[in-house]
Protein backbone atom coordinates (compact mmCIF):
# COMPACT_ATOMS: atom_id res chain seq x y z
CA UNK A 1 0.00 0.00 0.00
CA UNK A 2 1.64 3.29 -1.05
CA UNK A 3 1.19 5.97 1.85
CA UNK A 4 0.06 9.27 0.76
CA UNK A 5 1.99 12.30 0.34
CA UNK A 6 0.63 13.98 3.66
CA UNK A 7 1.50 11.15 5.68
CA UNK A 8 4.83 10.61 4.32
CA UNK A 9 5.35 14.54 5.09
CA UNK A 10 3.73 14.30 8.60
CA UNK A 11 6.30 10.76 9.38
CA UNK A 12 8.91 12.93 7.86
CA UNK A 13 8.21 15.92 10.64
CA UNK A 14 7.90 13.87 13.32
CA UNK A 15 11.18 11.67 12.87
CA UNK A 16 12.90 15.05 12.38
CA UNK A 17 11.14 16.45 15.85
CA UNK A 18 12.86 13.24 17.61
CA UNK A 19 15.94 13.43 16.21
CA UNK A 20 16.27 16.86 16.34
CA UNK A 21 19.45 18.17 18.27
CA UNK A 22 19.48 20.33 21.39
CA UNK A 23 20.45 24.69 20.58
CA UNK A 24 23.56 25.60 21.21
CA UNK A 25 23.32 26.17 25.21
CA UNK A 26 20.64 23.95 25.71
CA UNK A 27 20.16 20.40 27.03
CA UNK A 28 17.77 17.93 25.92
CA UNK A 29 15.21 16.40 28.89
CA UNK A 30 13.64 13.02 26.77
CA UNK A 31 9.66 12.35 26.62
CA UNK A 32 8.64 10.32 29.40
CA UNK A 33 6.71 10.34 33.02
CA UNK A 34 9.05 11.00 36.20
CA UNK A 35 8.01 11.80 39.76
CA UNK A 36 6.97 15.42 40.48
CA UNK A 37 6.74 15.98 44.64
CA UNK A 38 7.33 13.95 47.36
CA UNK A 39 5.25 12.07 50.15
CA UNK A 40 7.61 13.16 52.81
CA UNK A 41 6.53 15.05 55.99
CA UNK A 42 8.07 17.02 58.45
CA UNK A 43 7.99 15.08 61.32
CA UNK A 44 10.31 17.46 63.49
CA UNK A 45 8.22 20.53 63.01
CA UNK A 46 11.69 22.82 63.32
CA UNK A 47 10.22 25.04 60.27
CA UNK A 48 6.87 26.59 62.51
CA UNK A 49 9.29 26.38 65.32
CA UNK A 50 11.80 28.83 63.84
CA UNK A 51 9.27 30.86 62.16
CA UNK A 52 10.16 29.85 58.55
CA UNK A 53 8.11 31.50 55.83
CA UNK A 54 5.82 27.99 55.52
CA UNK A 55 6.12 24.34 57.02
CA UNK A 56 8.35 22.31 55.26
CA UNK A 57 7.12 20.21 52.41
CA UNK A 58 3.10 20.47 53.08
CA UNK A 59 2.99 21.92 49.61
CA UNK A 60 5.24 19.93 47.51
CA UNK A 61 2.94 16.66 47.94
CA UNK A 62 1.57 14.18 47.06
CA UNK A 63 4.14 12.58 44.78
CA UNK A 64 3.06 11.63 41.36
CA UNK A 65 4.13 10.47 37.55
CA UNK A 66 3.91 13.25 35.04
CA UNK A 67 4.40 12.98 31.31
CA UNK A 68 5.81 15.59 29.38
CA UNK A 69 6.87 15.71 25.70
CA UNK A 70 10.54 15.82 25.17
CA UNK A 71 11.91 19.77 25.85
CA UNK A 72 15.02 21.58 25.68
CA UNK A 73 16.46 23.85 28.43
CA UNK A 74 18.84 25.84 29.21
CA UNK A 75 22.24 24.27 30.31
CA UNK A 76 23.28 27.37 32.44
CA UNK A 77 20.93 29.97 34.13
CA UNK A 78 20.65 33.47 31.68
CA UNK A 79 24.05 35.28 32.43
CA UNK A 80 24.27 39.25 32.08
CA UNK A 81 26.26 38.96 29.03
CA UNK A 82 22.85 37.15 27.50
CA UNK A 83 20.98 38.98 29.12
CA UNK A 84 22.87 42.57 27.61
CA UNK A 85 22.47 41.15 24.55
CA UNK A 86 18.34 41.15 24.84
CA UNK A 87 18.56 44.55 26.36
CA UNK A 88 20.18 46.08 23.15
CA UNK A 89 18.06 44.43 20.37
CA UNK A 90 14.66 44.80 21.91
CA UNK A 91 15.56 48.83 23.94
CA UNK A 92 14.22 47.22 27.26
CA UNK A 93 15.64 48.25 30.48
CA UNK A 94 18.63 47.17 32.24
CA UNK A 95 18.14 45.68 35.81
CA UNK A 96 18.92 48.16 38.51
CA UNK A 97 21.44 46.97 39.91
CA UNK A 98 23.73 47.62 36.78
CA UNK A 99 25.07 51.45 37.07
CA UNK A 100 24.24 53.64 33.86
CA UNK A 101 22.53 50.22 32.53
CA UNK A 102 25.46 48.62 32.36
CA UNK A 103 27.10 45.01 34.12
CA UNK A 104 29.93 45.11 36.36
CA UNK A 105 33.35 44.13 34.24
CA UNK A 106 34.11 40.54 34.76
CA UNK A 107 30.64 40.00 35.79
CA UNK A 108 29.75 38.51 32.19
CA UNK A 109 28.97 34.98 32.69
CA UNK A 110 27.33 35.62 36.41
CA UNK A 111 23.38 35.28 36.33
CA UNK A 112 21.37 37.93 35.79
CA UNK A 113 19.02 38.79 38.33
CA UNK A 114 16.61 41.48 39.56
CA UNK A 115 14.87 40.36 36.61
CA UNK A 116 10.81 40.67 36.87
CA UNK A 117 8.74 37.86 35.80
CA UNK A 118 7.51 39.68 32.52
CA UNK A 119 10.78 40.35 31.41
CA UNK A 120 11.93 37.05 31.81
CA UNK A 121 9.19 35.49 29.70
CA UNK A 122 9.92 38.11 26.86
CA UNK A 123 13.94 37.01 27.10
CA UNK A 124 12.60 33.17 26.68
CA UNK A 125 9.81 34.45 23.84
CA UNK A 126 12.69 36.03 22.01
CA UNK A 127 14.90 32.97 21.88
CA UNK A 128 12.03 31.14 20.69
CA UNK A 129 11.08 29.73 24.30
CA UNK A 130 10.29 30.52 27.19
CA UNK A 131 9.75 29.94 31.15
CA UNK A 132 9.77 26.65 32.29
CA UNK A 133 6.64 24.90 34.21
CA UNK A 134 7.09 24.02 37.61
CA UNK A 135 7.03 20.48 36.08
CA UNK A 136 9.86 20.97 33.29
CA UNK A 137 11.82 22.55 36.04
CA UNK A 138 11.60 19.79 38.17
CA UNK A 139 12.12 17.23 35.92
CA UNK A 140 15.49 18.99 34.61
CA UNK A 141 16.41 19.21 37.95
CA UNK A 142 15.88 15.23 39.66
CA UNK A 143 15.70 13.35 36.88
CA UNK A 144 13.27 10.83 36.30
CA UNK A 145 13.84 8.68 39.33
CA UNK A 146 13.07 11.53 41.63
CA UNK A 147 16.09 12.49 43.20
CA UNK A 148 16.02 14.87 46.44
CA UNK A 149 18.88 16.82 45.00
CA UNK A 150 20.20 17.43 41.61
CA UNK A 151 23.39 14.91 42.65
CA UNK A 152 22.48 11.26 43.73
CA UNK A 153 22.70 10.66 47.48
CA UNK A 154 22.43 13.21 50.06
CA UNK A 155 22.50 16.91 50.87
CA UNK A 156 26.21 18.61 50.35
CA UNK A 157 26.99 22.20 51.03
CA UNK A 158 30.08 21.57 49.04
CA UNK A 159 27.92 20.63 45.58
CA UNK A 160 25.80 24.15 44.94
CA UNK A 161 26.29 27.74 46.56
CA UNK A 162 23.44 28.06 49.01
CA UNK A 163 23.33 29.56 52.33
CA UNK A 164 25.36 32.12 51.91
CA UNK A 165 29.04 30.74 51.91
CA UNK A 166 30.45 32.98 48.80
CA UNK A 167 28.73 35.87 49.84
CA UNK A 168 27.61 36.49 46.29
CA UNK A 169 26.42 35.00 43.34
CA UNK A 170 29.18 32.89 40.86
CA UNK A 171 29.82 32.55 37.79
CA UNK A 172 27.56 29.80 36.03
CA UNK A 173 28.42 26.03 36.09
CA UNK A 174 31.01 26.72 38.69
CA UNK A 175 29.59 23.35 40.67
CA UNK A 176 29.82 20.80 38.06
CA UNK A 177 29.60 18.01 40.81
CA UNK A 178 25.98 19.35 41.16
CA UNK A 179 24.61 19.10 38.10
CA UNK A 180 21.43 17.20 37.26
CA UNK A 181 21.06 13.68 35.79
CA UNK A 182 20.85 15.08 32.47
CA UNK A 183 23.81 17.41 33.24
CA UNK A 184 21.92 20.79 33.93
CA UNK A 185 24.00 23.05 36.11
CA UNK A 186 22.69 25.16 39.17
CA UNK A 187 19.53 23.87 39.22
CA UNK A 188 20.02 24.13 43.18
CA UNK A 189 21.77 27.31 44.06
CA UNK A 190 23.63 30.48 42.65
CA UNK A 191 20.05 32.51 41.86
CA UNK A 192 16.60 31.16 42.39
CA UNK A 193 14.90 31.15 38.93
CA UNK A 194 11.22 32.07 38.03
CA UNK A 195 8.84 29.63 36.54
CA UNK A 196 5.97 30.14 34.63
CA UNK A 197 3.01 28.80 36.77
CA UNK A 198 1.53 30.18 39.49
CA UNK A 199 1.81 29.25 43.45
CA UNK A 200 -0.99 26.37 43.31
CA UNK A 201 -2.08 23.52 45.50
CA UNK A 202 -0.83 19.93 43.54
CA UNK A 203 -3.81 17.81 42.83
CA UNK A 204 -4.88 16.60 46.06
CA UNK A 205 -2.79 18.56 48.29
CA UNK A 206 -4.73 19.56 51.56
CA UNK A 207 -2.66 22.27 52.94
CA UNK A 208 -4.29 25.47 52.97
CA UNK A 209 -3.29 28.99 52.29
CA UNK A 210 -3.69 32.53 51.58
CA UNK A 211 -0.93 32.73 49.09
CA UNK A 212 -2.53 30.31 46.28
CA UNK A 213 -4.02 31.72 43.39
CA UNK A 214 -2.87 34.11 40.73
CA UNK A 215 -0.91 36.31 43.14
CA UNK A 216 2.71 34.91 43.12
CA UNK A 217 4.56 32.91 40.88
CA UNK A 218 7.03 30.08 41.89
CA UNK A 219 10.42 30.33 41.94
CA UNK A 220 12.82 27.32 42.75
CA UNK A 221 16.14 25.93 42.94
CA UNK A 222 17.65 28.02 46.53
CA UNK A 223 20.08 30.92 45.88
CA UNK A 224 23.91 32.40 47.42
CA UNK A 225 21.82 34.19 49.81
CA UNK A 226 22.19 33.33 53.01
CA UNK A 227 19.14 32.59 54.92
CA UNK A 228 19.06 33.90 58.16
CA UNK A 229 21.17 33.54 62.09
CA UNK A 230 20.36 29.87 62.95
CA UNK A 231 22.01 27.77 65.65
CA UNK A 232 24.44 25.63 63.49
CA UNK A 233 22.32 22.53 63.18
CA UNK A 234 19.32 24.30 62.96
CA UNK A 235 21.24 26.10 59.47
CA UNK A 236 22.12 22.65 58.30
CA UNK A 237 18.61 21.42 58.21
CA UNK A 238 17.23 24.66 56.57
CA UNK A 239 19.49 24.57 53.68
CA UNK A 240 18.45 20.94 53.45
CA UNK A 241 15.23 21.16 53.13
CA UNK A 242 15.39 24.51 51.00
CA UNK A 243 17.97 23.14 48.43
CA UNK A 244 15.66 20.03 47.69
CA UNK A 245 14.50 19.44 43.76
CA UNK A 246 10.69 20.06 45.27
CA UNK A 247 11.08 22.71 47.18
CA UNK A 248 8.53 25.31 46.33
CA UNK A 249 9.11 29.53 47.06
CA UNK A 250 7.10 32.49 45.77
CA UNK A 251 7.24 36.06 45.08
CA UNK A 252 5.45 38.96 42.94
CA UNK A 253 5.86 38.45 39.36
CA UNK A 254 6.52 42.61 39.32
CA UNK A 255 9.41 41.87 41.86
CA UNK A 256 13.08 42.86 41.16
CA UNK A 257 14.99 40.09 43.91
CA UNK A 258 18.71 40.22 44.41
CA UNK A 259 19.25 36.34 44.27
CA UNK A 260 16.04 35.73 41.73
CA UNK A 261 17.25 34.63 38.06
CA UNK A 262 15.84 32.20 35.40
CA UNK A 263 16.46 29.81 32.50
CA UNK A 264 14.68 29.13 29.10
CA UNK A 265 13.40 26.61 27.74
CA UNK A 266 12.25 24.86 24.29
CA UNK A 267 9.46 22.39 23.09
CA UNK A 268 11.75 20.27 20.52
């Protein structure tokens, strides 16, 4: 049987689609379900006791297999050299924190930051992407056999900057021993980075609060900054449970954040 001309051209577009290599910059994350969240609970109750922002991990569950087509994303978070680079084609403004619109020299391949929401979606739109879901996030960042942390095994300070141990930001990929299973860098520390969906409840989720709805985006991945005067094992646990590949932040989508960056991504 001799297949017709649209078929043939519609096989043709779709073998090309799978086959198609990652852009320059980007990786490639493969079709497939993974695990998004985690069943955990916080037993020890040291978040309310310490007056942390939100219990840890009532909103990251339950745990569940979600499929997504294949994607590319960014290998590195957006640096300010990139990011300069959008600024001059499209006449948008610089972040503030650059004096007379303008990066500090030898800052080029730092991440950008103080970027608001809107401006990072028009960055991704005119690269041909844009923001990541929470999901595509997640799944760059664990894998698809759920990791806790971008690196198999358990926490280390030694793998991401978190917590505020370089007192700053650094330049991207500088933790390769913390990459991701499919070899994204910083997905846990340097800059947080925006996503695209809103702070939700996960199907199922029971944990109420007055921050869900279309008020704050998500940010995730931990940042440099350091995150507060905590007895030493008290400090430990935080950045533990705050440098975790389902650990879920917000903020104002009009906010300009010191440690707040992002990454792109592509449907292939």
């Amino acid at each position: 049987m001799r297949l017709s001309l649209a078929l043939c051209l519609s096989i043709s577009i779709l073998i090309s689609a799978c086959f198609r290599k990652a852009p320059e910059g980007m990786v490639s994350i493969p079709a497939g379900e993974f695990l998004m969240g985690t069943d955990q609970i916080d037993e020890s109750l040291l978040a309310e006791e310490h007056g942390i922002v939100k219990p840890w991990l009532v909103d990251e569950g339950p745990a569940r297999k979600v499929y997504l087509p294949r994607y590319f994303i960014d290998r590195n978070e957006v640096t300010n050299a990139e990011y300069a680079e959008f600024i001059q084609e499209s006449n948008r403004p610089a972040p503030p924190y650059w004096e007379n619109g303008v990066y500090a020299k030898g800052d080029d391949s730092f991440p950008v930051v103080m970027v608001k929401w809107d401006e990072a979606q028009d960055y991704c739109r005119a690269k041909g992407g844009r923001l990541p879901s929470e999901a595509e996030w997640e799944k760059a960042a664990r894998g698809i056999e759920g990791r806790q942390y971008p690196w198999e095994g358990e926490f280390d300070v030694n793998k991401a900057n978190v917590g505020g141990k370089t007192g700053n930001l650094q330049p991207v990929g500088t933790y390769p021993e913390g990459q991701s299973p499919f070899g994204v860098y910083d997905m846990v520390g340097n800059a947080w980075e925006w996503t695209a969906d809103w702070y939700s409840p996960y199907p199922g989720n029971a944990y109420q609060s007055t921050k869900y709805g279309e008020q704050l985006k998500v940010i995730r991945g931990n940042s440099w900054s350091s995150i507060g005067h905590f007895p030493p094992e008290i400090h430990h646990e935080v950045l533990k449970f705050h440098s975790t590949t389902t650990f879920r932040l917000f903020a104002p989508p009009q906010a300009t954040i010191s440690d707040v960056g992002f990454r792109c991504i592509q449907p292939a």
